[in-house]
N, C-alpha and C. Protein backbone atom coordinates (compact mmCIF):
# COMPACT_ATOMS: atom_id res chain seq x y z
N UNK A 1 -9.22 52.63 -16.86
CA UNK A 1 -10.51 52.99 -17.38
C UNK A 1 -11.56 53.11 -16.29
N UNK A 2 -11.50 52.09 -15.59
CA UNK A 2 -12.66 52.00 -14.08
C UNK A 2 -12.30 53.18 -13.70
N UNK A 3 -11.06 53.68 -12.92
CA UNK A 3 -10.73 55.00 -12.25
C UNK A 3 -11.15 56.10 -12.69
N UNK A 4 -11.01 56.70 -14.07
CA UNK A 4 -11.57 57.72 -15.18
C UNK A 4 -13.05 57.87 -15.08
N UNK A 5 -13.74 56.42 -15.07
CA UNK A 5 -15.18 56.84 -15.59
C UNK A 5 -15.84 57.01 -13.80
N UNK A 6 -15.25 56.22 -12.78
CA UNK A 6 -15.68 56.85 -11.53
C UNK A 6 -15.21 58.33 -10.67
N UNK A 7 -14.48 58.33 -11.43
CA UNK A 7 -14.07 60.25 -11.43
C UNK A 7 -15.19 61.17 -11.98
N UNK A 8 -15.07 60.85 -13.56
CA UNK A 8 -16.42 61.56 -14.19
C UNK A 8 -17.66 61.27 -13.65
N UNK A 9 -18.08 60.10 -12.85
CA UNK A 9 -19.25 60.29 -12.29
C UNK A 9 -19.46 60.83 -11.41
N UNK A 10 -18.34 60.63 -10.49
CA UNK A 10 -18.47 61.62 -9.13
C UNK A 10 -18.43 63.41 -9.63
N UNK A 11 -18.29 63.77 -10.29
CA UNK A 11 -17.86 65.26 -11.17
C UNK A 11 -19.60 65.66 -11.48
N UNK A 12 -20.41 64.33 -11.96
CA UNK A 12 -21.82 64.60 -12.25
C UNK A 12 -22.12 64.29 -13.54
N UNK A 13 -21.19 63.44 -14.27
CA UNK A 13 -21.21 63.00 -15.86
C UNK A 13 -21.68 61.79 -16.01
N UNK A 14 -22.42 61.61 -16.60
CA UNK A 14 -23.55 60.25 -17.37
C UNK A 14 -22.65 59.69 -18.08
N UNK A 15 -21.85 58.71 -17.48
CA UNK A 15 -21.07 57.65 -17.83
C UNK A 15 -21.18 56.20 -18.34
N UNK A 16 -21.12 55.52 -19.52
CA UNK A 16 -21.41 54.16 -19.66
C UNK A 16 -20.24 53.73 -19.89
N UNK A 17 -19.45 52.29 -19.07
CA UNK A 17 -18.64 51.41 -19.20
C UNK A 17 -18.60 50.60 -19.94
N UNK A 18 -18.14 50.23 -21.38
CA UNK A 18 -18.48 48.96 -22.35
C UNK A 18 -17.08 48.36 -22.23
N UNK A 19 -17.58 46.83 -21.64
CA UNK A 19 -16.21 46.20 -21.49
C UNK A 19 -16.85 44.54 -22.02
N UNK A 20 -15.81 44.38 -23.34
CA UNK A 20 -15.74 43.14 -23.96
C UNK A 20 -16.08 41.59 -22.87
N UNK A 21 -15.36 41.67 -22.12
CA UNK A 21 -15.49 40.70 -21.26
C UNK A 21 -16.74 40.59 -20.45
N UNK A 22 -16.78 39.45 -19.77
CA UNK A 22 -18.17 39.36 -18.57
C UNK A 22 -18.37 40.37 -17.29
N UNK A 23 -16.81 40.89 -16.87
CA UNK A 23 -16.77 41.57 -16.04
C UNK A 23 -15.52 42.22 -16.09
N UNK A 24 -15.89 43.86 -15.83
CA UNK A 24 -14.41 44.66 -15.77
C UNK A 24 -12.89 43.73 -15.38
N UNK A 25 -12.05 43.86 -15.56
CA UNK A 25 -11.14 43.22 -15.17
C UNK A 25 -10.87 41.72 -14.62
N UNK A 26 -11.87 40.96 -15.85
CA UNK A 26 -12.00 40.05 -15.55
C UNK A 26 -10.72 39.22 -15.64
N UNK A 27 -10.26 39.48 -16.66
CA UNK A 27 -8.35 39.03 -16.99
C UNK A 27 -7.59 39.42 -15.05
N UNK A 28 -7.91 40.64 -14.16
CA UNK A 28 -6.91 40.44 -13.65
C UNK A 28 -7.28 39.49 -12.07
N UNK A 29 -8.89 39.89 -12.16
CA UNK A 29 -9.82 39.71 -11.02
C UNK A 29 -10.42 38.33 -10.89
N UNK A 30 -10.66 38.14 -11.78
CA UNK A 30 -12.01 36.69 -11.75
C UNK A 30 -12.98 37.35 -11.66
N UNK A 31 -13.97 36.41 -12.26
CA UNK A 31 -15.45 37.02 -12.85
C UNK A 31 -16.13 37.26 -11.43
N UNK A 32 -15.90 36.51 -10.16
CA UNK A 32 -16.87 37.32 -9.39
C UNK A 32 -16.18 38.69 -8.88
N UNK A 33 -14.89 38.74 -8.59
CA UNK A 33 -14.49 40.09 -8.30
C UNK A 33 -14.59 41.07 -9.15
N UNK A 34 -14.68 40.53 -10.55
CA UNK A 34 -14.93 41.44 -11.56
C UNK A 34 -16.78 42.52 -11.41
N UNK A 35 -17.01 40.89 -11.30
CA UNK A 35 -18.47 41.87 -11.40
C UNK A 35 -18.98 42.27 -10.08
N UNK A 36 -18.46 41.96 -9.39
CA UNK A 36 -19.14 43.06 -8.02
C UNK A 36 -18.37 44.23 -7.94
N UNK A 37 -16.83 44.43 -8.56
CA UNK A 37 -16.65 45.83 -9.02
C UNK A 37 -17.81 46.62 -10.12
N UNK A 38 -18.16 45.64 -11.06
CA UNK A 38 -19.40 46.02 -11.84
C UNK A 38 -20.76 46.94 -10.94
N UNK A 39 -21.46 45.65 -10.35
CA UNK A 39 -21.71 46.35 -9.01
C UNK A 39 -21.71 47.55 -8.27
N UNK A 40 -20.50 47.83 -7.81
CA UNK A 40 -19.82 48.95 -7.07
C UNK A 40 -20.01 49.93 -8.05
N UNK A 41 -19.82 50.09 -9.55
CA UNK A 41 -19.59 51.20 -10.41
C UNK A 41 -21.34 51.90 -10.57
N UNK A 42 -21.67 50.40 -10.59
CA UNK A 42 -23.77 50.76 -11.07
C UNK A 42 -24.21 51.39 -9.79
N UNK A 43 -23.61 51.45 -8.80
CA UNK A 43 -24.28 51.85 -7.10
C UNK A 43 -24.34 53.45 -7.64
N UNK A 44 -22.66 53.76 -8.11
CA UNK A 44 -22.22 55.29 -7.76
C UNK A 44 -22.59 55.68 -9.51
N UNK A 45 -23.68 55.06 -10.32
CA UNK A 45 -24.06 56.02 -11.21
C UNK A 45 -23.44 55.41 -12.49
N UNK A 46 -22.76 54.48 -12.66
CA UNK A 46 -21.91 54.14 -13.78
C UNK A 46 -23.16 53.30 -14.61
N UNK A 47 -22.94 53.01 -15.89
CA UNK A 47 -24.16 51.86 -16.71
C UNK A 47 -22.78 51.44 -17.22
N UNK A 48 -22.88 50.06 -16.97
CA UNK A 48 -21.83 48.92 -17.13
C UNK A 48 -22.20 47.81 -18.09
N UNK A 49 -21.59 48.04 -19.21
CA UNK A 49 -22.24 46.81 -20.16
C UNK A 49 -20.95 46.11 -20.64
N UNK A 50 -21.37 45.12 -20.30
CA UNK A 50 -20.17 44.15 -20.51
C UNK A 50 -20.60 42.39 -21.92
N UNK A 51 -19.95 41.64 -21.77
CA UNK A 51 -19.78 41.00 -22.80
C UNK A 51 -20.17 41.52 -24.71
N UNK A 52 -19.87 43.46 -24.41
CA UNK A 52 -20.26 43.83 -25.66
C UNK A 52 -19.06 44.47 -26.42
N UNK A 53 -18.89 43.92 -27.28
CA UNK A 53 -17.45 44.17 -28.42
C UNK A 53 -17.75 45.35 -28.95
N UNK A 54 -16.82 46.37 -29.03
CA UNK A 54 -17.08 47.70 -30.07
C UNK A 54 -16.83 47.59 -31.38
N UNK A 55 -17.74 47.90 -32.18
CA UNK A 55 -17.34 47.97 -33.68
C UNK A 55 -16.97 49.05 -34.43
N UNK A 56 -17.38 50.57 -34.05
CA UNK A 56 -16.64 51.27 -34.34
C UNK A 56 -17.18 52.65 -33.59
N UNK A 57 -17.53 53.87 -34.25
CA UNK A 57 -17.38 55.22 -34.08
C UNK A 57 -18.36 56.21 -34.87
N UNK A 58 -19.39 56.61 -34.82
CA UNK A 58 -20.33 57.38 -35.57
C UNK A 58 -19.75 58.88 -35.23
N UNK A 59 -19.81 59.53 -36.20
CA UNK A 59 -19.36 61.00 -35.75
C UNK A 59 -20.55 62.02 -36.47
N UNK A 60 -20.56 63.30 -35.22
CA UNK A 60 -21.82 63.98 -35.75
C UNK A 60 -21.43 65.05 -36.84
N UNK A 61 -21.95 65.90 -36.90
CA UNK A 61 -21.88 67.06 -38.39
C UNK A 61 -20.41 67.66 -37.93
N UNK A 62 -19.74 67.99 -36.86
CA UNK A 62 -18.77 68.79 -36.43
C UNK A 62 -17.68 68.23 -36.88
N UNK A 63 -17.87 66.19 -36.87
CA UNK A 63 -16.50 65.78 -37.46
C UNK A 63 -16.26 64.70 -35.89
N UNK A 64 -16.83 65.29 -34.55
CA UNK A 64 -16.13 64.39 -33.30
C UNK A 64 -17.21 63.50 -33.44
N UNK A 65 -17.00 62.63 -31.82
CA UNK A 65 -17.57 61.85 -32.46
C UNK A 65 -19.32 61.86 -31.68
N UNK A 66 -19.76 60.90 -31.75
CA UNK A 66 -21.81 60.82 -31.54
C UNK A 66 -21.91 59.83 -31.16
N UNK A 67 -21.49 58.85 -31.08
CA UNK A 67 -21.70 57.58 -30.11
C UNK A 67 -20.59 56.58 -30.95
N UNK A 68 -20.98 55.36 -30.17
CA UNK A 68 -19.76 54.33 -29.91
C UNK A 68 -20.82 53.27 -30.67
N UNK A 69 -20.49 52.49 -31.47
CA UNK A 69 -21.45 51.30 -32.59
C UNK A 69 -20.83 50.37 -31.67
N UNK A 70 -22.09 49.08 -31.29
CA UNK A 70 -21.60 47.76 -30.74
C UNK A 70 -21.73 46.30 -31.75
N UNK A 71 -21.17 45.55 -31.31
CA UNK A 71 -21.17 44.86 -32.16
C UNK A 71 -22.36 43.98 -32.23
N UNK A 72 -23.29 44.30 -31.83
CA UNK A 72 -25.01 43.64 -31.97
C UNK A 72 -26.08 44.84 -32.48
N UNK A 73 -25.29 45.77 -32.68
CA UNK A 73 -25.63 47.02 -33.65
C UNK A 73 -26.21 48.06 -32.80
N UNK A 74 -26.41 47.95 -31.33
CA UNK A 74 -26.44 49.01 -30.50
C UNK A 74 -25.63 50.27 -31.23
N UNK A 75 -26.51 51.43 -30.58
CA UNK A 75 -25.74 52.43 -30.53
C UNK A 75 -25.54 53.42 -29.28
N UNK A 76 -24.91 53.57 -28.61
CA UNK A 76 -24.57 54.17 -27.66
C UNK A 76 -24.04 55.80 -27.89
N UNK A 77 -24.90 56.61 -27.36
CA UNK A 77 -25.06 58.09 -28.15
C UNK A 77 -24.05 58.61 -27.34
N UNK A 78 -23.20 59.58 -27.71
CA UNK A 78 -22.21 60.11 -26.65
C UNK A 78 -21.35 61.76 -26.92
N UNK A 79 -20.68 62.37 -26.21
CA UNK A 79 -20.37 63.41 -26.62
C UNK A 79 -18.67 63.05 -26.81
N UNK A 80 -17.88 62.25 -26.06
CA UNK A 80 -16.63 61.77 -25.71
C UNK A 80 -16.81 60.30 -25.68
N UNK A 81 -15.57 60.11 -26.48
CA UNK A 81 -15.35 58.35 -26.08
C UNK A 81 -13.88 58.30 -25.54
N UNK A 82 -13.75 57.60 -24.41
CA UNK A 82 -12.55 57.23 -24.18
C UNK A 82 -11.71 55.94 -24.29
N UNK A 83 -10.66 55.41 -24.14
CA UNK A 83 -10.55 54.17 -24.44
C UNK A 83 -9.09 53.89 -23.89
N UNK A 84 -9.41 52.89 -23.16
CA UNK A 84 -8.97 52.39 -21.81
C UNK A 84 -7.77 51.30 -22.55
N UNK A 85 -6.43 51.53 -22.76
CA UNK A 85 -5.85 50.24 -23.25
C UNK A 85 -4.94 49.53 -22.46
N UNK A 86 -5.57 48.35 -22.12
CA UNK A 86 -4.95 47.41 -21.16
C UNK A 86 -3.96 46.39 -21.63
N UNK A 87 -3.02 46.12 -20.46
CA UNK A 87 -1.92 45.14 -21.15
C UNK A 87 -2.46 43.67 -22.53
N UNK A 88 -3.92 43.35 -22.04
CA UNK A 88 -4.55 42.52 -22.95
C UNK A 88 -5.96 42.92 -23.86
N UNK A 89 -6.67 43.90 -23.47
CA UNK A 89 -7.87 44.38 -23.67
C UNK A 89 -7.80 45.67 -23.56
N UNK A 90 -8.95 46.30 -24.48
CA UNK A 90 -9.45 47.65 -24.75
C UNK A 90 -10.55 47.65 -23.86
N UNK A 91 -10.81 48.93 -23.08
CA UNK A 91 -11.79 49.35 -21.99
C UNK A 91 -12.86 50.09 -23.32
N UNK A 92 -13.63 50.99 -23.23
CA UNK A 92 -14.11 51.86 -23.67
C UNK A 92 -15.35 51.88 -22.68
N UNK A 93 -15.29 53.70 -22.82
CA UNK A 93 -16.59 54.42 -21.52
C UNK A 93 -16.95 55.35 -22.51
N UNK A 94 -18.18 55.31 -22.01
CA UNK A 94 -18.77 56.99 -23.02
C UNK A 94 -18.95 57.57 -21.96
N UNK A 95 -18.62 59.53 -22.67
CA UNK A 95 -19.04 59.85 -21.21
C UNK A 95 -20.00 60.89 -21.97
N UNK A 96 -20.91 61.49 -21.41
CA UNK A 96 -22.15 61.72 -21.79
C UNK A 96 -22.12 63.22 -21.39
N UNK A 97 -21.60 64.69 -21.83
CA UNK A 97 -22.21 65.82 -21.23
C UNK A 97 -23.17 66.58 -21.59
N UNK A 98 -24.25 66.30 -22.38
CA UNK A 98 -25.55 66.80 -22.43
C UNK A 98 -26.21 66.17 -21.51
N UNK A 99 -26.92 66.67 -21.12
CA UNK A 99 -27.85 66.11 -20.10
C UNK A 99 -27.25 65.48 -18.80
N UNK A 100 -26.18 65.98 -18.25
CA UNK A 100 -25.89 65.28 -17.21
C UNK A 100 -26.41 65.65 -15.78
N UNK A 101 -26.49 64.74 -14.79
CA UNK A 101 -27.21 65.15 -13.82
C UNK A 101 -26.60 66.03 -12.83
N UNK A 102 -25.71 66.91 -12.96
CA UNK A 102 -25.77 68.38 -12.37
C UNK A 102 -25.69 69.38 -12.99
């Protein structure tokens, strides 16, 4: 999931990282290696939100989907959701192509 959404940013796509845990790969890393990869992602353009659980999927008039629902009732507006499935945990990134910065 990290690899994917720092691809799409480097490409010029308005990317947000939502990862359940305190820090990306905190299961394989530990929380400080986790989050200074966090860090590293926010340098090159990524918005990294972490300790936030997904609850589900809003979809617009077309049927795909419109953003990603959190579980503190955020809504995260989006054109694509992807979803990262790890040997223990689900990743999820939105990636954003309206308005992206190129």
């Amino acid at each position: 999931g990290c690899e994917v959404a720092a691809s799409a940013t480097q490409m010029g796509t308005e990317v947000t990282l939502i990862e359940a845990a305190a820090a990306p790969l905190e299961h394989v890393l530990g929380i400080e290696l986790g989050r200074h990869l966090a860090g590293v992602h926010e340098q090159h353009g990524v918005r990294v939100l972490t300790g936030q659980g997904v609850d589900g999927f809003d979809r617009g008039e077309s049927g795909s989907v419109s953003a990603v629902r959190l579980m503190d009732g955020t809504r995260v507006p989006c054109d694509l959701a992807v979803v990262g499935v790890g040997e223990q945990r689900f990743e999820f990134f939105v990636v954003h192509t309206t308005g992206s910065r190129r």
